[in-house]
N, C-alpha and C. Protein backbone atom coordinates (compact mmCIF):
# COMPACT_ATOMS: atom_id res chain seq x y z
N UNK A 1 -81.30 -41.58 44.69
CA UNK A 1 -80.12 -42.29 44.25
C UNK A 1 -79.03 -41.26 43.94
N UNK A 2 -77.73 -41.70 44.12
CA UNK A 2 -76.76 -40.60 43.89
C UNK A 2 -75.71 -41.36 43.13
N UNK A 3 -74.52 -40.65 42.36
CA UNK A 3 -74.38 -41.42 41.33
C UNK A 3 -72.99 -40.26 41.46
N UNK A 4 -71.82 -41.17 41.21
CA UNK A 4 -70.14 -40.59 41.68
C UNK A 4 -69.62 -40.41 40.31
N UNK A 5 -69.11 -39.70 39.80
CA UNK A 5 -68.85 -39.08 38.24
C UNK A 5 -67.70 -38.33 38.37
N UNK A 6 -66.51 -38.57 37.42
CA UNK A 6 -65.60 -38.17 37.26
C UNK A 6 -65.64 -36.89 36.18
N UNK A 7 -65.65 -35.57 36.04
CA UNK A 7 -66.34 -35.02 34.81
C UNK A 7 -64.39 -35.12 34.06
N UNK A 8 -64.81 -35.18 32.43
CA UNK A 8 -63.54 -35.31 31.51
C UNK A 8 -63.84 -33.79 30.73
N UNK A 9 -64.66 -33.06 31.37
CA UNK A 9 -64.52 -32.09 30.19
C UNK A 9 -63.25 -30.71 30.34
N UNK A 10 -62.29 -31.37 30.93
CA UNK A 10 -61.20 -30.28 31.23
C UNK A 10 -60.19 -31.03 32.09
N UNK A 11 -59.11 -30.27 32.08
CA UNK A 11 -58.34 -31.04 33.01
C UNK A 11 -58.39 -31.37 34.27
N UNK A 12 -59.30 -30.56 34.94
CA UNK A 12 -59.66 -30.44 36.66
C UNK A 12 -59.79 -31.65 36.76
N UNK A 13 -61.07 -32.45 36.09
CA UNK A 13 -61.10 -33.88 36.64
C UNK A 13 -61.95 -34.11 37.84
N UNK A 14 -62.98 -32.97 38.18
CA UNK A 14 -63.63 -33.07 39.41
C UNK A 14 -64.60 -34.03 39.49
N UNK A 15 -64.37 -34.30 40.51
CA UNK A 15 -65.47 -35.41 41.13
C UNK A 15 -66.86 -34.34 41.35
N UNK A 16 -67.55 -35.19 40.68
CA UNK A 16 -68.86 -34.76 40.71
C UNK A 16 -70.37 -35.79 41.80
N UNK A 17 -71.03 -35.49 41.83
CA UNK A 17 -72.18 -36.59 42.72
C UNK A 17 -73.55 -35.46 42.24
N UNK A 18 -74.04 -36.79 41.78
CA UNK A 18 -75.47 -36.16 40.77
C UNK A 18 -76.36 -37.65 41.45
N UNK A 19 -76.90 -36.23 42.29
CA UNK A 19 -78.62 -36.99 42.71
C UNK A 19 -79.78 -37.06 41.90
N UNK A 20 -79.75 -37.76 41.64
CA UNK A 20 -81.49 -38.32 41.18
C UNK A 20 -82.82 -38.47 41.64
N UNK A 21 -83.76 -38.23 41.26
CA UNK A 21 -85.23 -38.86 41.86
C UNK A 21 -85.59 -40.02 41.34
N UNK A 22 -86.66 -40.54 42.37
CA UNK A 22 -87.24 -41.96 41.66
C UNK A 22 -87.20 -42.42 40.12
N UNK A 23 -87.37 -41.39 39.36
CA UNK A 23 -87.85 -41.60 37.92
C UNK A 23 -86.47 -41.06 36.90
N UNK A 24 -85.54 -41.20 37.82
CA UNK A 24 -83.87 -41.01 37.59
C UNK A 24 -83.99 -39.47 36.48
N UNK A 25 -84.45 -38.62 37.28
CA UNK A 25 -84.42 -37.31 36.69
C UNK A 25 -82.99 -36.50 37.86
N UNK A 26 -82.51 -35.91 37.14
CA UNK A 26 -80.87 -35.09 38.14
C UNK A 26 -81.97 -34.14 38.44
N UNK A 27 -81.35 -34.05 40.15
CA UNK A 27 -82.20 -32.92 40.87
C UNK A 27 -81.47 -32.22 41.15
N UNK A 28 -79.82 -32.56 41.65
CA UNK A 28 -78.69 -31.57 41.72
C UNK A 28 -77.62 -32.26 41.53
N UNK A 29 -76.55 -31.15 41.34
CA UNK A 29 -74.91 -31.78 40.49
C UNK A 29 -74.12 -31.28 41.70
N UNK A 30 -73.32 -31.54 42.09
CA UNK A 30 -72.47 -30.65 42.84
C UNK A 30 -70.74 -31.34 42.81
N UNK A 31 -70.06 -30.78 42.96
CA UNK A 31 -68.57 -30.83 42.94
C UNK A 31 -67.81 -29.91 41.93
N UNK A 32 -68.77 -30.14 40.65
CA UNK A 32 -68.24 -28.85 39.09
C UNK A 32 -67.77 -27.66 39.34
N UNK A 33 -66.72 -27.11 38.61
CA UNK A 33 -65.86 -26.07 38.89
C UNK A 33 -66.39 -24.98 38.07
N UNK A 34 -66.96 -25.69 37.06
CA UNK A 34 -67.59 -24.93 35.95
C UNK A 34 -68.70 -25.44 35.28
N UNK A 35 -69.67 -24.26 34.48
CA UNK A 35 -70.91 -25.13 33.73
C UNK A 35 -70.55 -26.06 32.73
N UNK A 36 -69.62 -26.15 32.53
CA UNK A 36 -69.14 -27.26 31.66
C UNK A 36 -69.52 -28.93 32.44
N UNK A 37 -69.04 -28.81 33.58
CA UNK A 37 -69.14 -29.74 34.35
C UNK A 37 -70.67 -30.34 34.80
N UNK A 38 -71.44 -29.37 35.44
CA UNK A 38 -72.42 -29.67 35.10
C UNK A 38 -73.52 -29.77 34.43
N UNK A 39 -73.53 -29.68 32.82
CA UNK A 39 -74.21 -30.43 31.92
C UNK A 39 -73.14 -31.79 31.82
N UNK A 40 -71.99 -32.09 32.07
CA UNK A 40 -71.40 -32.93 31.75
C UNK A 40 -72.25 -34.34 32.46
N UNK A 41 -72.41 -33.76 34.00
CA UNK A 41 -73.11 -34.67 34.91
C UNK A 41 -74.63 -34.88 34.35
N UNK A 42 -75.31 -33.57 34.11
CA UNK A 42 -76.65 -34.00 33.36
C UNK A 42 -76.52 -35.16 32.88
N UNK A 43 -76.36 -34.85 31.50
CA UNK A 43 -75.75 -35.80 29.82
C UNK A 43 -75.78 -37.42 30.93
N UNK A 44 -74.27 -37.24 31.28
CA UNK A 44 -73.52 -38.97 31.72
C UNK A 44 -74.25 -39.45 32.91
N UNK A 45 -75.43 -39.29 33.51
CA UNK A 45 -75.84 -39.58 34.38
C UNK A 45 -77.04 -40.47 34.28
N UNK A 46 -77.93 -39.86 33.12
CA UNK A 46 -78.65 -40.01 32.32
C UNK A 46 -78.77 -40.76 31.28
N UNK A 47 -77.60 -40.18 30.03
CA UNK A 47 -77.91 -40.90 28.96
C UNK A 47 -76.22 -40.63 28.62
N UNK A 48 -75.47 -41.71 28.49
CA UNK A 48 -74.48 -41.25 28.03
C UNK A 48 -73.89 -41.40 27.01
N UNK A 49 -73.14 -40.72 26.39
CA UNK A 49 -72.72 -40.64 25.05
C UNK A 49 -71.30 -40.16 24.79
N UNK A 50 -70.92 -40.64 23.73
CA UNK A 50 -69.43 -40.78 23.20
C UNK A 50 -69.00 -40.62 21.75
N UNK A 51 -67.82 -39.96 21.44
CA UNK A 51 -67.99 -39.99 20.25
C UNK A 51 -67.28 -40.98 19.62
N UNK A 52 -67.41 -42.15 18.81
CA UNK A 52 -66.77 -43.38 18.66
C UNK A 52 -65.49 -42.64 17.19
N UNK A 53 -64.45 -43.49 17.47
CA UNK A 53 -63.18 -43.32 16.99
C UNK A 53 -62.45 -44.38 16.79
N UNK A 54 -62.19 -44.99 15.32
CA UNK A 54 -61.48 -46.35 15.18
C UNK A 54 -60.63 -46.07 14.29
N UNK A 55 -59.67 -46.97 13.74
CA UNK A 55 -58.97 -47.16 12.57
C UNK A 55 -59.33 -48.23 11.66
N UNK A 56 -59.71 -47.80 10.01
CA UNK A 56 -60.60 -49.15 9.59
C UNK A 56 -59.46 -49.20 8.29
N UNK A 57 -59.27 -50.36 8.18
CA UNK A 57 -58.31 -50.92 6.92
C UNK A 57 -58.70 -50.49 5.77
N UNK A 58 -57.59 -50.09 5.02
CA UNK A 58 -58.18 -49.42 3.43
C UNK A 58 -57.34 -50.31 2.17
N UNK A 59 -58.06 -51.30 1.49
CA UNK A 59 -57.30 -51.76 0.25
C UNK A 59 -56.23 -51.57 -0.45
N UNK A 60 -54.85 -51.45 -0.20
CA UNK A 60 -54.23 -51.01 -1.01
C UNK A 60 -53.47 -49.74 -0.50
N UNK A 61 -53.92 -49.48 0.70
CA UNK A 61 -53.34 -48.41 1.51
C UNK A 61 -52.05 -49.21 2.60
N UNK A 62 -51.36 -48.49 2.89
CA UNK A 62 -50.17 -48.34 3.69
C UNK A 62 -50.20 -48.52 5.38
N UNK A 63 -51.11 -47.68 5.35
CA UNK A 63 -51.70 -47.63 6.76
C UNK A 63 -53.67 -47.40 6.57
N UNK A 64 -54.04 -47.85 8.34
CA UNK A 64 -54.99 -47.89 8.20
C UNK A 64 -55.81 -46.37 8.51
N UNK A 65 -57.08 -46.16 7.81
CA UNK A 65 -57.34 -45.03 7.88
C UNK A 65 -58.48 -44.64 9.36
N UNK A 66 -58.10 -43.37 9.74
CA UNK A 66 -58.84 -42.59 11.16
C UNK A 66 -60.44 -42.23 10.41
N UNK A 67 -61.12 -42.86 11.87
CA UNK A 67 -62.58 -42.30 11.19
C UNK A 67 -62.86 -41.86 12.74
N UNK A 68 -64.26 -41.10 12.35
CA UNK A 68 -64.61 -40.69 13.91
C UNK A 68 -66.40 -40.64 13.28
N UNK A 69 -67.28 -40.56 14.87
CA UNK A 69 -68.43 -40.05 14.06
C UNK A 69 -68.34 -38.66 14.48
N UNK A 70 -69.57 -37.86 13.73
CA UNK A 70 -69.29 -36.27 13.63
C UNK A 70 -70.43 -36.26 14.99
N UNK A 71 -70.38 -36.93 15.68
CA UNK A 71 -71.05 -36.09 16.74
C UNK A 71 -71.42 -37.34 17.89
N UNK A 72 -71.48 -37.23 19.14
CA UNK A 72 -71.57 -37.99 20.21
C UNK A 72 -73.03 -38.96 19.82
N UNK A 73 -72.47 -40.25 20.58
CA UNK A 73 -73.39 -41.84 19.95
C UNK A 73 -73.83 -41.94 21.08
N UNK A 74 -75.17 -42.67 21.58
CA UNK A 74 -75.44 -43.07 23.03
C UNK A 74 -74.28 -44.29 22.80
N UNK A 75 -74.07 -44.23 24.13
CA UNK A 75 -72.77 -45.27 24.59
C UNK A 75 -73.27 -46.75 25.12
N UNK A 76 -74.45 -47.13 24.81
CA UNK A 76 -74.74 -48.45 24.43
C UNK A 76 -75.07 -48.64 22.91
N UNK A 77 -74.63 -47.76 22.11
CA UNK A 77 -75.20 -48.02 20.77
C UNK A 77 -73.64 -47.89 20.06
N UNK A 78 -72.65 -47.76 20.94
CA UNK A 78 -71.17 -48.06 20.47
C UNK A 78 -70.56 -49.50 19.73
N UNK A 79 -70.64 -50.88 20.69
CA UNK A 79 -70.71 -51.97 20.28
C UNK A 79 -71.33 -52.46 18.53
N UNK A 80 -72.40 -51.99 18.58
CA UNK A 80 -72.99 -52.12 17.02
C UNK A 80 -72.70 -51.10 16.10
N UNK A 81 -72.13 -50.04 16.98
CA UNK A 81 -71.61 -48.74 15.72
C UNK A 81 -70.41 -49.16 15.15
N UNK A 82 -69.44 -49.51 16.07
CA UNK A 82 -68.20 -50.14 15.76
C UNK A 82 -68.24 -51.48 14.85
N UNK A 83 -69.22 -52.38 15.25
CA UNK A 83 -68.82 -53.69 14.53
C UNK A 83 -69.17 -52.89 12.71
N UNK A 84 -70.14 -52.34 12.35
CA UNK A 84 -70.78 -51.70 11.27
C UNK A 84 -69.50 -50.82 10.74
N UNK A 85 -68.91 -49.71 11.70
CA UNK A 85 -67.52 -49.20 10.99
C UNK A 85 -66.65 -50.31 10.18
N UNK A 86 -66.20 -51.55 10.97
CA UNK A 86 -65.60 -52.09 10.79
C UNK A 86 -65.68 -53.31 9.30
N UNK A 87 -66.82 -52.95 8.95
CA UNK A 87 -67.29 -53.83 8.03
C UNK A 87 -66.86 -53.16 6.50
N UNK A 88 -67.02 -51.84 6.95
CA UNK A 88 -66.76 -50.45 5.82
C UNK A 88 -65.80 -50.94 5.10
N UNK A 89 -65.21 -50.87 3.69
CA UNK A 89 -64.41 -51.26 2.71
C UNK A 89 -64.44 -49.69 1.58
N UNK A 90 -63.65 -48.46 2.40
CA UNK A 90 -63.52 -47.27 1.78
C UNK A 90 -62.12 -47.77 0.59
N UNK A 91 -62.66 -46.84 -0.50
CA UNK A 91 -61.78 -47.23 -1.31
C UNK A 91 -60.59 -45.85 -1.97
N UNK A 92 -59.55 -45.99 -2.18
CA UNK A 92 -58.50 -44.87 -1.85
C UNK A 92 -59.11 -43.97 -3.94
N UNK A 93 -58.28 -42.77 -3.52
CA UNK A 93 -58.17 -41.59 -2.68
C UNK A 93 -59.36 -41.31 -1.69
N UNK A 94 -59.43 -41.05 -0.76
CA UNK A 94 -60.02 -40.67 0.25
C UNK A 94 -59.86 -39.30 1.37
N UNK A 95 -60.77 -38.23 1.11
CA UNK A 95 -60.50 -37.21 1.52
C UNK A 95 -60.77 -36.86 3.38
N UNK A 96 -60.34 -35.55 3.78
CA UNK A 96 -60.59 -35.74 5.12
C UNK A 96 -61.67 -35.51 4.97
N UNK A 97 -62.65 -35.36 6.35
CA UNK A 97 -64.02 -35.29 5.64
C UNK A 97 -64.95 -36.10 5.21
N UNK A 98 -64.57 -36.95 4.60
CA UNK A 98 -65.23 -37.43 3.26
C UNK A 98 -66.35 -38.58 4.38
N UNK A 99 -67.83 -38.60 3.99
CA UNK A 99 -68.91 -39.04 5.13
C UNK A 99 -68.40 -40.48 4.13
N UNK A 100 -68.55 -41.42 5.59
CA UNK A 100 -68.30 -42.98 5.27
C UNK A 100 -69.46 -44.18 5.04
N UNK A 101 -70.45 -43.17 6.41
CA UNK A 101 -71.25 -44.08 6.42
C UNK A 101 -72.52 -43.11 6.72
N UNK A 102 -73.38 -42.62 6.37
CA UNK A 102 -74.45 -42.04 6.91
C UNK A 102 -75.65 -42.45 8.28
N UNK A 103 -75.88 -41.54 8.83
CA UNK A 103 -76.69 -42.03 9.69
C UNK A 103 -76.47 -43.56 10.89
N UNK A 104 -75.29 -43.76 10.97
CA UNK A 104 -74.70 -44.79 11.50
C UNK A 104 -75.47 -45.41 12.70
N UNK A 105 -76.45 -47.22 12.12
CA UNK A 105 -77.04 -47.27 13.33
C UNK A 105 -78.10 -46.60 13.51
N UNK A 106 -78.73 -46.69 12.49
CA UNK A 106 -79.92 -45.06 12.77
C UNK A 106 -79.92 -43.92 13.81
N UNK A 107 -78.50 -43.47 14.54
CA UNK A 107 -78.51 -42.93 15.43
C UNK A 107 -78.50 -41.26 14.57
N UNK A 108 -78.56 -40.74 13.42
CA UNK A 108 -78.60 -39.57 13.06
C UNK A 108 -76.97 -39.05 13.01
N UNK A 109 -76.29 -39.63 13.38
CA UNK A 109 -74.66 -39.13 13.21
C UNK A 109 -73.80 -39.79 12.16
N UNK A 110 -73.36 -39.19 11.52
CA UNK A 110 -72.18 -39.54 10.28
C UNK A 110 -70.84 -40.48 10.69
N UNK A 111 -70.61 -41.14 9.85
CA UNK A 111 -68.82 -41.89 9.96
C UNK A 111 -68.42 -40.77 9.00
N UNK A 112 -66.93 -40.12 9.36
CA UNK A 112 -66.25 -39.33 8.43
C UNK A 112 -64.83 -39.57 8.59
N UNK A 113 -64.43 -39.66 7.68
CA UNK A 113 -62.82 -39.85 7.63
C UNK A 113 -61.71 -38.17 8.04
N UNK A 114 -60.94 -38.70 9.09
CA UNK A 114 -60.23 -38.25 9.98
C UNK A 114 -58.70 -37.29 9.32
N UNK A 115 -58.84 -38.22 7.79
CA UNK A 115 -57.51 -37.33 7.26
C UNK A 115 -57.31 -38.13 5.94
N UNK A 116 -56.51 -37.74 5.44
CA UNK A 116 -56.40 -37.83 3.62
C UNK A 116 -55.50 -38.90 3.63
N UNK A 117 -56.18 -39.77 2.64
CA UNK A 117 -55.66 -40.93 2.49
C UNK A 117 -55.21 -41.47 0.91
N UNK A 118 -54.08 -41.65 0.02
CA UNK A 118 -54.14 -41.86 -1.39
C UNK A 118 -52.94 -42.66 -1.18
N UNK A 119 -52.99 -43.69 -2.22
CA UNK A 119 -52.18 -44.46 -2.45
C UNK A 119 -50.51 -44.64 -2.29
């Protein structure tokens, strides 16, 4: 099976084509300009992952506050990471940094707030 991939890890933007075997293991990457590119094809071919990024409403705040998680989510486990961000009710002052939600989703990655937030 072969599998057409745009890599995002730079501006090039190369088209990539990552063959697989039966048991969808990558046997080769080819199009990447750089090794960047191909672990990129590994990773997204396979199992892919994202790092989720929303804006969640803060009580009493002005605007709504930036969260991110601290590290790439499998990208079917986005949908339920997000609805769970969204439920969050952080309460002000609020630092950058500051972990929102631990372990989000049991996926082992943090919600952390994106930038400083006070009344």
């Amino acid at each position: 099976m072969t599998k057409q991939l745009t890599c995002v890890q730079c501006p090039l933007g190369c088209a990539l084509e990552v063959c697989l075997d039966e048991t969808d293991a990558v046997v080769h990457v080819s199009g990447q300009s750089c090794r960047r590119g191909t672990e990129f094809a590994r990773q997204e071919a396979v199992s892919p992952v994202r790092v989720l990024t929303l804006a969640v409403p803060v009580p009493g705040a002005l605007e709504p506050l930036s969260v991110k998680t601290t590290a790439p989510i499998p990208r079917d486990l986005i949908p339920v990471a997000a609805e769970a961000i969204r439920r969050l009710s952080p309460q002000l002052p609020i630092a950058a940094g500051t972990v929102l939600a631990a372990n989000i989703c049991d996926s082992g990655v943090d919600v952390v707030a994106t930038k400083e937030l006070f009344r």
